[in-house]
Protein backbone atom coordinates (compact mmCIF):
# COMPACT_ATOMS: atom_id res chain seq x y z
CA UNK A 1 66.21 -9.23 -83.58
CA UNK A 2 69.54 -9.81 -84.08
CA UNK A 3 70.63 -13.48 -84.07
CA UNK A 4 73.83 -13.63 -82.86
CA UNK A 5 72.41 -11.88 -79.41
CA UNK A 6 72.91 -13.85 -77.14
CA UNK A 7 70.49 -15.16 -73.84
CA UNK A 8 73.27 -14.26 -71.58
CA UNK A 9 73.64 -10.82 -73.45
CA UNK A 10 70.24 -9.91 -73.05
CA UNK A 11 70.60 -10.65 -69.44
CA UNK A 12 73.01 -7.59 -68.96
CA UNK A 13 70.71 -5.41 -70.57
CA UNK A 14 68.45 -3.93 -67.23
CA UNK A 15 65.50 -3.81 -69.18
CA UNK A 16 65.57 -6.99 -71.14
CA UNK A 17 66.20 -8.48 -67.80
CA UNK A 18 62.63 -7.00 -67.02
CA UNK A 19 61.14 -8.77 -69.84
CA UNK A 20 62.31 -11.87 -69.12
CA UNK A 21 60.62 -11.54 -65.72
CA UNK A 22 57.74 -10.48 -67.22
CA UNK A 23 57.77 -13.35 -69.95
CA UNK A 24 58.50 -15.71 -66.66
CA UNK A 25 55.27 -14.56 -65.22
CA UNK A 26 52.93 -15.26 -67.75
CA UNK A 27 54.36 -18.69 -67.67
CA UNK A 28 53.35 -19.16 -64.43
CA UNK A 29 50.11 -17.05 -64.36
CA UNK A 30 48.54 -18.12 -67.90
CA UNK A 31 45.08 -18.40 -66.62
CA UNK A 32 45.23 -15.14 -64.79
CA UNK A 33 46.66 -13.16 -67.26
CA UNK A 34 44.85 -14.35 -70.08
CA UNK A 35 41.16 -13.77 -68.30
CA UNK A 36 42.70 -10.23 -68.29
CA UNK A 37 43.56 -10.09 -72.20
CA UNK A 38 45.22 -6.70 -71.85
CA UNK A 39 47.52 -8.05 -69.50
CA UNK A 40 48.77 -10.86 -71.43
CA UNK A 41 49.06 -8.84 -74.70
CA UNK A 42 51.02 -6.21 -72.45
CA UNK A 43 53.12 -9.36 -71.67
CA UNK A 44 53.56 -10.84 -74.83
CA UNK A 45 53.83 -7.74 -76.86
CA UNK A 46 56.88 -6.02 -74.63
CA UNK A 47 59.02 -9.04 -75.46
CA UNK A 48 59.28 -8.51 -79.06
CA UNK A 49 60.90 -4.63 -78.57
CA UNK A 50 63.95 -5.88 -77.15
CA UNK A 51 65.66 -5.82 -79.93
CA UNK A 52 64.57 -2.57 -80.80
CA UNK A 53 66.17 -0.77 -77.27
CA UNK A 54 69.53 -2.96 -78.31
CA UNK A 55 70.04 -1.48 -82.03
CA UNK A 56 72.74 1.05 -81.97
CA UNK A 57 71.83 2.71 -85.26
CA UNK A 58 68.68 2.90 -86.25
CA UNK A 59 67.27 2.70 -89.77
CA UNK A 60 64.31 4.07 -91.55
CA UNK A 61 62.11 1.43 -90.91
CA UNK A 62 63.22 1.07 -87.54
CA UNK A 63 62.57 4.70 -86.89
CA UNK A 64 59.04 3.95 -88.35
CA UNK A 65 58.20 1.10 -85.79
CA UNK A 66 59.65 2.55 -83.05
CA UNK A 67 57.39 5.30 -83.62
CA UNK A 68 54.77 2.83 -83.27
CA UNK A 69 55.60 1.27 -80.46
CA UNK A 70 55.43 4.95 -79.09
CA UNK A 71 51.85 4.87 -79.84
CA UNK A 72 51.42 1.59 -78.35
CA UNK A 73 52.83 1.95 -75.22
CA UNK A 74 50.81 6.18 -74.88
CA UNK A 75 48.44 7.05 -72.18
CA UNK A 76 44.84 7.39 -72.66
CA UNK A 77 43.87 10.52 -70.82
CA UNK A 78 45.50 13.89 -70.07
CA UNK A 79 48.97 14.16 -71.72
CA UNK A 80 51.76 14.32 -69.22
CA UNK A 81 55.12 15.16 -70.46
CA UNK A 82 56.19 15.37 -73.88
CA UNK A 83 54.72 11.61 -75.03
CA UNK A 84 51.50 11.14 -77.28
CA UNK A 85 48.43 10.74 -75.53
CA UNK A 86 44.56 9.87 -76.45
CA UNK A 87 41.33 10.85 -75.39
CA UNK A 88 39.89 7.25 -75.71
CA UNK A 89 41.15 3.41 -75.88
CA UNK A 90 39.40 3.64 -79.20
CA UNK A 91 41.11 6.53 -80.62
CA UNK A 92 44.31 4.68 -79.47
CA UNK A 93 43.46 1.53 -80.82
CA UNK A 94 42.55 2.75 -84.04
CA UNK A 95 45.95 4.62 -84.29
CA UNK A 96 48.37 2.43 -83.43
CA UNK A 97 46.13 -0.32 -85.84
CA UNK A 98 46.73 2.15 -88.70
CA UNK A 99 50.20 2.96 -87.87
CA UNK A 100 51.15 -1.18 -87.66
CA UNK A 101 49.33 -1.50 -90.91
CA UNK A 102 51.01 1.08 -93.14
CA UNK A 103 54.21 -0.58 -91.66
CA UNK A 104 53.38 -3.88 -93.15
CA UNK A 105 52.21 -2.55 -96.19
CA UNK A 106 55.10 0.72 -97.13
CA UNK A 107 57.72 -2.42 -96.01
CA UNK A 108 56.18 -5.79 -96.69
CA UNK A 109 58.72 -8.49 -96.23
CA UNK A 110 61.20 -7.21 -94.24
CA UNK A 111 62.33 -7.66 -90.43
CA UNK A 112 60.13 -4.72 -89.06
CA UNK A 113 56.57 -5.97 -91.32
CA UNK A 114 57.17 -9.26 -89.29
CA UNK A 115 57.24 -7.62 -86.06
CA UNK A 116 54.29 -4.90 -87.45
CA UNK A 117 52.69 -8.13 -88.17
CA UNK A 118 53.05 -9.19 -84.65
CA UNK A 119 51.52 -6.10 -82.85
CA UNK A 120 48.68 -6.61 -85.21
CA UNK A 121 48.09 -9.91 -84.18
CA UNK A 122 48.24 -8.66 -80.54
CA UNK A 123 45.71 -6.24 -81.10
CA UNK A 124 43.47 -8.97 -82.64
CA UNK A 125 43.86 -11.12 -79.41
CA UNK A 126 43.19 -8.01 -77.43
CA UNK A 127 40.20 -7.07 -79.18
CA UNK A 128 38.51 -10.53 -79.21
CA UNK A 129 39.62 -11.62 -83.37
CA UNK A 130 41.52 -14.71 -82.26
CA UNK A 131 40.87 -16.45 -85.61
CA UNK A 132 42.26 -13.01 -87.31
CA UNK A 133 45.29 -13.36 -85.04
CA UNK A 134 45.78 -16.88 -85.67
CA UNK A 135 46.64 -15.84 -89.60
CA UNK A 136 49.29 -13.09 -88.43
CA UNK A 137 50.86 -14.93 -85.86
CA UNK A 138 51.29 -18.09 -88.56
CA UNK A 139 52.65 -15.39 -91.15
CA UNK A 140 55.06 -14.68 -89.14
CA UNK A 141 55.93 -17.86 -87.86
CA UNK A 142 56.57 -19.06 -91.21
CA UNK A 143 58.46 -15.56 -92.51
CA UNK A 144 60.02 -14.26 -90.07
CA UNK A 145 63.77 -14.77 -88.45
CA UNK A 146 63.94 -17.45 -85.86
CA UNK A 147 63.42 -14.73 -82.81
CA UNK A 148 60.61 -13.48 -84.07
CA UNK A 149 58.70 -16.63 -84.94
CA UNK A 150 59.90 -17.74 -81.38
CA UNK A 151 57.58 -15.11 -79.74
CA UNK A 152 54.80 -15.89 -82.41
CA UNK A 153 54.72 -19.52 -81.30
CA UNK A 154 54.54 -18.48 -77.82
CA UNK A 155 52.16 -16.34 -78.60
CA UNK A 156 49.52 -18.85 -80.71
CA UNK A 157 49.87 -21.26 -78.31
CA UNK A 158 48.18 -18.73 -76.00
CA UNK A 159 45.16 -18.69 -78.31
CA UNK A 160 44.84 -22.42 -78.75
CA UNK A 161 44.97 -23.00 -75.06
CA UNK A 162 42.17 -20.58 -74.79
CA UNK A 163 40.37 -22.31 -77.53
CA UNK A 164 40.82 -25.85 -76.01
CA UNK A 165 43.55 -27.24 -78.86
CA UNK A 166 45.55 -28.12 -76.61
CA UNK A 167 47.75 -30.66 -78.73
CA UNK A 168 48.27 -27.75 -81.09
CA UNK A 169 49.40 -25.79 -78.45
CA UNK A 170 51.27 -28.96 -76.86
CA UNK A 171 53.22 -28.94 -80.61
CA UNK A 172 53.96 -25.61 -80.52
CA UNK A 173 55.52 -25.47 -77.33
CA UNK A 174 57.22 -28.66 -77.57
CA UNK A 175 59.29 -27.06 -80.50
CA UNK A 176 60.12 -24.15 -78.49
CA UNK A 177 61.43 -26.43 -76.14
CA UNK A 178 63.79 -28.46 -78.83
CA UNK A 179 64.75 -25.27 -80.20
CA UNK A 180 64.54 -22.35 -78.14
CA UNK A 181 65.51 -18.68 -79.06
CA UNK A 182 67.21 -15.41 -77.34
CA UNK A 183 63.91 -14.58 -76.43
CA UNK A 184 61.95 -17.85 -75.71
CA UNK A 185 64.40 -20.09 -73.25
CA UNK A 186 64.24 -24.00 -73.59
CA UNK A 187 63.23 -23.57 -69.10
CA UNK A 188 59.93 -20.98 -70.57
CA UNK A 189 58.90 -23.58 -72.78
CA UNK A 190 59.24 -26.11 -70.82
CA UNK A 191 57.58 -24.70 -68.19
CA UNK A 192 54.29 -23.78 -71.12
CA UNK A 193 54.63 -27.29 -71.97
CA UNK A 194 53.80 -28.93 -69.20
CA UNK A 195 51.28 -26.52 -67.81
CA UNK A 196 49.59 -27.56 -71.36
CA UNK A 197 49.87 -31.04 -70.99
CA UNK A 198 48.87 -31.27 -67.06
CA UNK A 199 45.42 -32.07 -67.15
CA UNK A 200 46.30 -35.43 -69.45
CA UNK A 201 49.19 -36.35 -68.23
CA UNK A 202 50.08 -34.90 -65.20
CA UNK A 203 52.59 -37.54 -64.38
CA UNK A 204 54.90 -36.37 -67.57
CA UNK A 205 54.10 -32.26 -66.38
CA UNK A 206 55.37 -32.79 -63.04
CA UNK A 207 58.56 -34.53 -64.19
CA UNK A 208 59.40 -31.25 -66.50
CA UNK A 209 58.62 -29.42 -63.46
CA UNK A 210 60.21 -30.76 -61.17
CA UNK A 211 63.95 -30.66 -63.39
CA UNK A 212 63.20 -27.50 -64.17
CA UNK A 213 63.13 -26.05 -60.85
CA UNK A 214 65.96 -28.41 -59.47
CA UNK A 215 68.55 -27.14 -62.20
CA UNK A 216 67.67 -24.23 -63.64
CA UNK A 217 67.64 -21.35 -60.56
CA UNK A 218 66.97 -18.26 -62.79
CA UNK A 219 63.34 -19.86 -63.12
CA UNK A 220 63.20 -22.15 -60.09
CA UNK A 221 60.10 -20.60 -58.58
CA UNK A 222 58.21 -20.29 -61.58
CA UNK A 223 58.63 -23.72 -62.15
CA UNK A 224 57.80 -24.60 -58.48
CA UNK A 225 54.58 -22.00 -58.47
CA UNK A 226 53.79 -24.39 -61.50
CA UNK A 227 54.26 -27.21 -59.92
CA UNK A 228 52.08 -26.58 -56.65
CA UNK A 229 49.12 -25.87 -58.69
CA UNK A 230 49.35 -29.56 -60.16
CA UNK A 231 46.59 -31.46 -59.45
CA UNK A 232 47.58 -33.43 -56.31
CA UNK A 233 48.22 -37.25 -57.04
C-alpha cells in the first residue's frame, strides 16, 4: 500500500469508500461478526486489497496476488460468467491456500509476501488455527510497511479478544489509536479500544465514545451504536 495515500484520497475512491464502511461495521458489530468467522474474515480481508484496485501499473508480483485474490473472492458452485469457480469450499480453500503460499515463498520479503502472509493468516482464523494465525499476523506486523501491519494489528486484536487477552488486545489497539494508518483511522481504533476495555472500565470506554461520536461525523453512529450497548451506569 502505498504510503503517501492519503485517508482523504481513499475516500474518493467509490470502492475504498465501501471498505471503510465495511471496516466501520465490524467495529461496531465485533461480537456478531466474529460468531460468524466468515464474515469477519470477509471484513478484515477486503481491506487489505485497496491498494491493489489503486495501482496504476501493475507488476509481476502484483499480477500474481491479484490473481489470488481472484481465487479468494470465486463462487463455490456453478460458474457464472467468465470468473473461476469451485465445486466445494474445500476445493476453494485448498486453492487459494496454495496459491497465497507459493506467493510467500517464489517472493519472500517483499510488499505482496506480507500481504500473501495476511490472507494466510485469514484463512487460519477462518478455519479455526488462531494460534497459526497469531504467527502470520505478528510476521507481518513486524515486516511489513506501516499499512499493512496496521490491518494486521487490527486483525490480532480480533483473535485475542476472542481468546479473552484482552490487555493484549487493549495494547494493540491503543497503538492504532496513537498512530493510525490510511487504512486503520485513529476514530476505528478508538472506537476497538474502548469496546475492549468496556467491561473494566466502562467509565474510560464511554468517554472515547462519547468524543468520538460528538466530533468525528463520518463515524458518529458507529460510535453511538457503541455506545448504547455500554453497560448502563
Amino acid at each position: 500500500m502505498a504510503s503517501n495515500l492519503s485517508r482523504k484520497a481513499l475516500k474518493q475512491d467509490k470502492f475504498a469508500v465501501e471498505v471503510e464502511h465495511t471496516v466501520d461495521f465490524f467495529a461496531a458489530h465485533r461480537p456478531q461478526v466474529f460468531r460468524y468467522g466468515g464474515i469477519a474474515l470477509a471484513v478484515i480481508l477486503i481491506a487489505g486489497i485497496v491498494w491493489f484496485f489503486r495501482s496504476s501499473q501493475a507488476s509481476a508480483r502484483q499480477q500474481v496476488l491479484g490473481q489470488a485474490m481472484t481465487l479468494f473472492t470465486a463462487r463455490v458452485g456453478a460458474a457464472q460468467g467468465s470468473g473461476p469457480s469451485f465445486p466445494s469450499e474445500e476445493a476453494k480453500n485448498d486453492a487459494v491456500i496454495k496459491a497465497f503460499t507459493k506467493i510467500t515463498t517464489d517472493y519472500a520479503g517483499s510488499e505482496e509476501a506480507w500481504i500473501a502472509e495476511f490472507y494466510l493468516a485469514g484463512k487460519d482464523t477462518e478455519n479455526g488455527k488462531l494460534d497459526d494465525a497469531r504467527k502470520k499476523y505478528q510476521a507481518v506486523i513486524d515486516h511489513a510497511n506501516a499499512n499493512d501491519a496496521s490491518l494486521a494489528k487490527l486483525a490480532l486484536a480480533q483473535i485475542d479478544l476472542a481468546q479473552n487477552r484482552t490487555g493484549d488486545a487493549s495494547k494493540l489497539l491503543k497503538d492504532l489509536m496513537d498512530h493510525p494508518t490510511d487504512l486503520v483511522s485513529k476514530d476505528q481504533a478508538t472506537i476497538d479500544y474502548a469496546q475492549a476495555i468496556a467491561p473494566a472500565q466502562p467509565d474510560e470506554a464511554r468517554k472515547l465514545l462519547t468524543s468520538v461520536a460528538a466530533t468525528s461525523p463520518d463515524v458518529a453512529s458507529i460510535a453511538s451504536a457503541a455506545l448504547s450497548s455500554l453497560p448502563k451506569k
